[in-house]
C-alpha atoms as a PDB file:
ATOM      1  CA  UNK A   1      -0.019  -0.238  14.147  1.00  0.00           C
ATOM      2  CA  UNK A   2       3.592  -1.223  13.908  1.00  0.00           C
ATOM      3  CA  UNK A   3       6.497  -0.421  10.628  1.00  0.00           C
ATOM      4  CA  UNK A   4       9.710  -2.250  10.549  1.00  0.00           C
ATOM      5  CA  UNK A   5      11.903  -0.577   8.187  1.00  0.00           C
ATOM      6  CA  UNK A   6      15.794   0.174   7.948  1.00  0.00           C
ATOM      7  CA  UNK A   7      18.158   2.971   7.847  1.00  0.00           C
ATOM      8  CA  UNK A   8      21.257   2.892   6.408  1.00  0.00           C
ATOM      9  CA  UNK A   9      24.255   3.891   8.408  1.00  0.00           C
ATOM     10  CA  UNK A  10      26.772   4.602   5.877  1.00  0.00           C
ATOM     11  CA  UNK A  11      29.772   2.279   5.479  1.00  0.00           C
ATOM     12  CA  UNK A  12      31.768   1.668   8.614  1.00  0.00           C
ATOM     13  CA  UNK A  13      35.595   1.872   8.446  1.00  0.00           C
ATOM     14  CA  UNK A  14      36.752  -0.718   6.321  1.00  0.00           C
ATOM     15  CA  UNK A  15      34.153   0.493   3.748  1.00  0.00           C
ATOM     16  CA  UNK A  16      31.203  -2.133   4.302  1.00  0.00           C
ATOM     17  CA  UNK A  17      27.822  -0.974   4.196  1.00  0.00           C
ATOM     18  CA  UNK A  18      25.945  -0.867   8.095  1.00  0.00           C
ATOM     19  CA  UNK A  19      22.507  -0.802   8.543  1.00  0.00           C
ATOM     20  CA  UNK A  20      19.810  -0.682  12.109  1.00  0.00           C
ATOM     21  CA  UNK A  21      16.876  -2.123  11.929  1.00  0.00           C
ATOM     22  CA  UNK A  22      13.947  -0.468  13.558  1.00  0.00           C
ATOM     23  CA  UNK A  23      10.355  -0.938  14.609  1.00  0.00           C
ATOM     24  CA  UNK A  24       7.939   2.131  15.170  1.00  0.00           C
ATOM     25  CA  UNK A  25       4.467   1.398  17.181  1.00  0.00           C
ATOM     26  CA  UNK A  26       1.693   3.889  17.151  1.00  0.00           C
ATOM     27  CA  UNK A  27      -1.356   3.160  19.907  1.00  0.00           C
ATOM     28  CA  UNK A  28      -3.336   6.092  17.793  1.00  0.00           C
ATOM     29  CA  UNK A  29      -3.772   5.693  14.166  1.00  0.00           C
ATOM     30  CA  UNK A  30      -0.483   7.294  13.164  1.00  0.00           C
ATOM     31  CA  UNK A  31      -0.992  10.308  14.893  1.00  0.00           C
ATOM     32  CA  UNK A  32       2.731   9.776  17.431  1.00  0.00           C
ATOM     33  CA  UNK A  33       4.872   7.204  16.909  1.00  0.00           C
ATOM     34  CA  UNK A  34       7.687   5.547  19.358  1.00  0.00           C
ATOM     35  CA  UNK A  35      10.205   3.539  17.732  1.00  0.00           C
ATOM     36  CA  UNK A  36      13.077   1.555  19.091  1.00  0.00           C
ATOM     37  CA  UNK A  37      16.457   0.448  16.992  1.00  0.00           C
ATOM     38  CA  UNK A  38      16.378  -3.285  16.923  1.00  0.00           C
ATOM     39  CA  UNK A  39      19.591  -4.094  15.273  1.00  0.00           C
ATOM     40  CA  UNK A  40      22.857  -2.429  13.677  1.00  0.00           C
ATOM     41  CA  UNK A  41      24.394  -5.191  11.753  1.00  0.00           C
ATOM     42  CA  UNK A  42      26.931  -4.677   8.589  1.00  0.00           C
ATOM     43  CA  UNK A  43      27.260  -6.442   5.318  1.00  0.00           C
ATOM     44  CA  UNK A  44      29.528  -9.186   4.312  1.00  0.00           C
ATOM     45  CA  UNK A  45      29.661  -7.312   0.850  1.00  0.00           C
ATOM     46  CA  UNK A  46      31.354  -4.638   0.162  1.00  0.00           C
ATOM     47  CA  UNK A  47      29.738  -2.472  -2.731  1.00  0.00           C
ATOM     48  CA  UNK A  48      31.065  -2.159  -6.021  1.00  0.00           C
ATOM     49  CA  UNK A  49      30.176  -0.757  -9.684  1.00  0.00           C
ATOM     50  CA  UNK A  50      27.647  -3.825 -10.726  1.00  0.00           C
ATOM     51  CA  UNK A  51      24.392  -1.754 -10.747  1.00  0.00           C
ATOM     52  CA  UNK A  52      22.499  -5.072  -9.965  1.00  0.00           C
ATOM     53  CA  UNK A  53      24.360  -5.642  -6.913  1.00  0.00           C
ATOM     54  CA  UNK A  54      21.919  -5.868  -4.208  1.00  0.00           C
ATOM     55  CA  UNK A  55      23.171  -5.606  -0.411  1.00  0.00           C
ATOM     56  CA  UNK A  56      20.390  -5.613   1.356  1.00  0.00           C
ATOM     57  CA  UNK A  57      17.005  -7.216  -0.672  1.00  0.00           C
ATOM     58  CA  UNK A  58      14.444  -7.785   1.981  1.00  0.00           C
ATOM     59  CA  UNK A  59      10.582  -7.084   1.574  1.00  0.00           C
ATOM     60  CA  UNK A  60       9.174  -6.965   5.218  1.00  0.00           C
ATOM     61  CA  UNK A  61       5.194  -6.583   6.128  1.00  0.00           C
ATOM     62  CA  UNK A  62       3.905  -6.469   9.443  1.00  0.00           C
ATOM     63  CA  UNK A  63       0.187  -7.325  10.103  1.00  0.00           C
ATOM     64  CA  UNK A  64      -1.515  -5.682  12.593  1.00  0.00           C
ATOM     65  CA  UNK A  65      -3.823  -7.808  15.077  1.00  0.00           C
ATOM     66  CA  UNK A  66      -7.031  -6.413  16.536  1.00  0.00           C
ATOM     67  CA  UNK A  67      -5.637  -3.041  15.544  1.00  0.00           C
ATOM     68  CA  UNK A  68      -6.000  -2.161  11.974  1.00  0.00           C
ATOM     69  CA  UNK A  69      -6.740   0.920  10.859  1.00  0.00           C
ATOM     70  CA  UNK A  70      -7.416   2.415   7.388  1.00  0.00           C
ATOM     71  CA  UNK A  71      -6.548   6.019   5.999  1.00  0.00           C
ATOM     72  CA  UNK A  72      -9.926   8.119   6.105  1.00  0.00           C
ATOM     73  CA  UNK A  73     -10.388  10.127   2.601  1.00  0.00           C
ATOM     74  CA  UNK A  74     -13.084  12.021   0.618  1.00  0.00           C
ATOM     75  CA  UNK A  75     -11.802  10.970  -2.784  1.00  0.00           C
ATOM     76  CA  UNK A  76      -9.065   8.797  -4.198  1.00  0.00           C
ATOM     77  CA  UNK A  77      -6.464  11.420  -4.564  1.00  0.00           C
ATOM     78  CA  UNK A  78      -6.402  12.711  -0.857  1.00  0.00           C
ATOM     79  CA  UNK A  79      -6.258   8.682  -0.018  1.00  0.00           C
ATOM     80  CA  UNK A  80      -3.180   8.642  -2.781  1.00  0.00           C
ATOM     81  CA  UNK A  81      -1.863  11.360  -1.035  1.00  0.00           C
ATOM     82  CA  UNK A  82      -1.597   8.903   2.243  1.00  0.00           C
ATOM     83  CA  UNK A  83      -0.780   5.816   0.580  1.00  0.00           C
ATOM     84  CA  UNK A  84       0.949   6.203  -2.327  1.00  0.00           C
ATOM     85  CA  UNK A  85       4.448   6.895  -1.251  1.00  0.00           C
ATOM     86  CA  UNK A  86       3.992   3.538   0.935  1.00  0.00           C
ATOM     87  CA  UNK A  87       2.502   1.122  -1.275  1.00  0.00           C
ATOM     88  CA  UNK A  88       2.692   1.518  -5.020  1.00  0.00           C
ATOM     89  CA  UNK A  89       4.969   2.964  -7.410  1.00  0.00           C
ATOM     90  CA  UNK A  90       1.842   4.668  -9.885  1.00  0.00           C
ATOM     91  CA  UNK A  91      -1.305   4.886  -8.341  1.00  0.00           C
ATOM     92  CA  UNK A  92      -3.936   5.242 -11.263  1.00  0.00           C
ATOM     93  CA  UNK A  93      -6.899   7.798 -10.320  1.00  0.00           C
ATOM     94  CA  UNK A  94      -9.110   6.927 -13.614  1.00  0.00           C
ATOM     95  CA  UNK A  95     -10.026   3.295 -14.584  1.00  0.00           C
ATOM     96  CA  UNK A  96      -9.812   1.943 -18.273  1.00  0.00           C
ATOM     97  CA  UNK A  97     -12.417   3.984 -19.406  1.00  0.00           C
ATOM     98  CA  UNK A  98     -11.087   7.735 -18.194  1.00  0.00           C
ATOM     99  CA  UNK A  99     -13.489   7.795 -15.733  1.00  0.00           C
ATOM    100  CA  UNK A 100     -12.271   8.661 -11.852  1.00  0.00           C
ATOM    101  CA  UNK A 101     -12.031   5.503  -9.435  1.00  0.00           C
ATOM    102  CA  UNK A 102     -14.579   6.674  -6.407  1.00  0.00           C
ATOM    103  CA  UNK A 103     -13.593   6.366  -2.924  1.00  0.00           C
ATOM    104  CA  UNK A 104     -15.357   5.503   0.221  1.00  0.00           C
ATOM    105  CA  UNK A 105     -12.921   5.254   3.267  1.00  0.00           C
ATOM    106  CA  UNK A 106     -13.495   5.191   7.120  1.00  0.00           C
ATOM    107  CA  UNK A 107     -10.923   3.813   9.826  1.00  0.00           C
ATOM    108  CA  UNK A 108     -12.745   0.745   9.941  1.00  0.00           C
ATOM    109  CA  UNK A 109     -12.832  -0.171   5.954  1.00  0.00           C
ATOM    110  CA  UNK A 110     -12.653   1.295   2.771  1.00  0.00           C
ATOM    111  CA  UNK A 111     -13.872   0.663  -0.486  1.00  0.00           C
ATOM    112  CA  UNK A 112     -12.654   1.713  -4.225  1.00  0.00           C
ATOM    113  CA  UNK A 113     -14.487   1.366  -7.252  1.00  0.00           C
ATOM    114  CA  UNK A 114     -15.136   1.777 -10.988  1.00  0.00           C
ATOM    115  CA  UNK A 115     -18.184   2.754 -12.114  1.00  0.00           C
ATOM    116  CA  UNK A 116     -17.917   1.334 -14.986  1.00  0.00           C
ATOM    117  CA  UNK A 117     -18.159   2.089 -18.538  1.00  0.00           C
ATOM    118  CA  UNK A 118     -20.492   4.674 -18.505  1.00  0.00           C
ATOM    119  CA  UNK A 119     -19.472   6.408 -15.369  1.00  0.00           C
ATOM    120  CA  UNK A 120     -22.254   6.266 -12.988  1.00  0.00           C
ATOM    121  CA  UNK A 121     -23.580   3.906 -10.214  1.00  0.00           C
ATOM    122  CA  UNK A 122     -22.868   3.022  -6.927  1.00  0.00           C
ATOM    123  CA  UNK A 123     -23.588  -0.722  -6.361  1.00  0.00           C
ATOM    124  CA  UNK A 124     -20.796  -2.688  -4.353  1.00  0.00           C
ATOM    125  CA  UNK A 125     -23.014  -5.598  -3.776  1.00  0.00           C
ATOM    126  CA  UNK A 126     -21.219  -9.093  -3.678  1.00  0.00           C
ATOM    127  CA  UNK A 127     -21.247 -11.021  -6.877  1.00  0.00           C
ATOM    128  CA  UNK A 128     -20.290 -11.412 -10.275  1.00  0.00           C
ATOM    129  CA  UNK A 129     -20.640  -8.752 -13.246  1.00  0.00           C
ATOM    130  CA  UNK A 130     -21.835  -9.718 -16.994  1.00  0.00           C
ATOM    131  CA  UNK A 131     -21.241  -6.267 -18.303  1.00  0.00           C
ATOM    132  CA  UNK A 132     -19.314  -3.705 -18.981  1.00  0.00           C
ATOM    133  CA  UNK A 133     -21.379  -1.014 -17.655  1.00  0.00           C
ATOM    134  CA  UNK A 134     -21.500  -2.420 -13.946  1.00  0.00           C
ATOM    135  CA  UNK A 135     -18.946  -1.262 -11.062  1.00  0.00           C
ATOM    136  CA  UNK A 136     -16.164  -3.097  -9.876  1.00  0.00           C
ATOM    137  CA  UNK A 137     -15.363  -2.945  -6.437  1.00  0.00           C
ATOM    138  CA  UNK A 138     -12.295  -3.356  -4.061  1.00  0.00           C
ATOM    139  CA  UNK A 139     -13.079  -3.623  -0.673  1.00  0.00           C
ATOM    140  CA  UNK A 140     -10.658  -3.857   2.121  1.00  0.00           C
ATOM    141  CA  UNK A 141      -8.113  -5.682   0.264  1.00  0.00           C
ATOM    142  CA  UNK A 142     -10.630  -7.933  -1.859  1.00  0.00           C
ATOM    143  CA  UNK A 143     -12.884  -7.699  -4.842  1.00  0.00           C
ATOM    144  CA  UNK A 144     -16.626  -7.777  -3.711  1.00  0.00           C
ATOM    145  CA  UNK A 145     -18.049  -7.189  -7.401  1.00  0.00           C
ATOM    146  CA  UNK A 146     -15.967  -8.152  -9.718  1.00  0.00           C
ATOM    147  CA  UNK A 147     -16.387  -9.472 -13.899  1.00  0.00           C
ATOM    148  CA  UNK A 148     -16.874 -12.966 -14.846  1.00  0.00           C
ATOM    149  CA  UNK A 149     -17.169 -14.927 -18.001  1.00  0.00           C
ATOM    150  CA  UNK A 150     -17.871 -12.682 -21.385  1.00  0.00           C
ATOM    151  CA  UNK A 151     -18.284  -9.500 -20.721  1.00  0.00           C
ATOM    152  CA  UNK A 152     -21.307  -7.619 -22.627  1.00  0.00           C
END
């Protein structure tokens, strides 16, 4: 698995912002990493009071080849726990209807779900839902069961 992310150095002398780029690679799930600078470069901005300003802007994702790997978890908030600070701002534990998302994760897959309206079930089979009571599922990046059309 590989990050590329960047430090900030601090402004150099004349006051403009410098920054190294970086990439860490880790051969065992994210147990040890190695990482290696990449780049120092500095901006051709110098900061100033507009709170809008933004020097540096870039969204980078890496995709990992032949060697993905998932966070293992027994429930949603241990995986939040893992993920949260990396990908989303909120995570939500409950789904519309209060009840807690369930969590299935291994370091081949995972899967999240609702369980629908009235809180129970377990079925994550491929296809379309017609009511309200069935689960919706997210599995490895993609809705498997999902709602279509009116719901009931």
């Amino acid at each position: 698995m590989g990050l590329l992310y960047t430090v900030s150095n601090g402004p150099n002398g004349l006051g403009f912002p410098t920054f190294t780029e970086f990439f860490a690679l880790s051969t065992d799930q994210g147990q040890t990493w190695t990482q290696t600078a990449l780049h120092t470069w500095t901006s051709s901005e110098l900061p100033n009071a507009n709170v809008s300003q933004q020097i540096m802007g870039d969204f980078v994702q890496l995709k990992a080849v032949d060697n993905t790997f998932y966070p293992t978890a027994a429930s949603l908030p241990a995986m939040k726990a893992v993920i949260d600070p990396v990908f989303f701002d909120v995570m939500p534990l409950n789904d519309g209807w209060a009840h807690a998302f369930q969590c299935d994760s291994l370091l081949s897959s995972y899967t999240i779900y609702s369980q629908g309206k009235d809180g129970s079930g377990t079925n994550c089979a491929a296809g379309a839902t017609s009511t309200f009571v069935e689960e919706i599922c997210l599995v490895n990046g993609r809705f498997q069961r999902y709602p279509d059309g009116p719901q009931r």
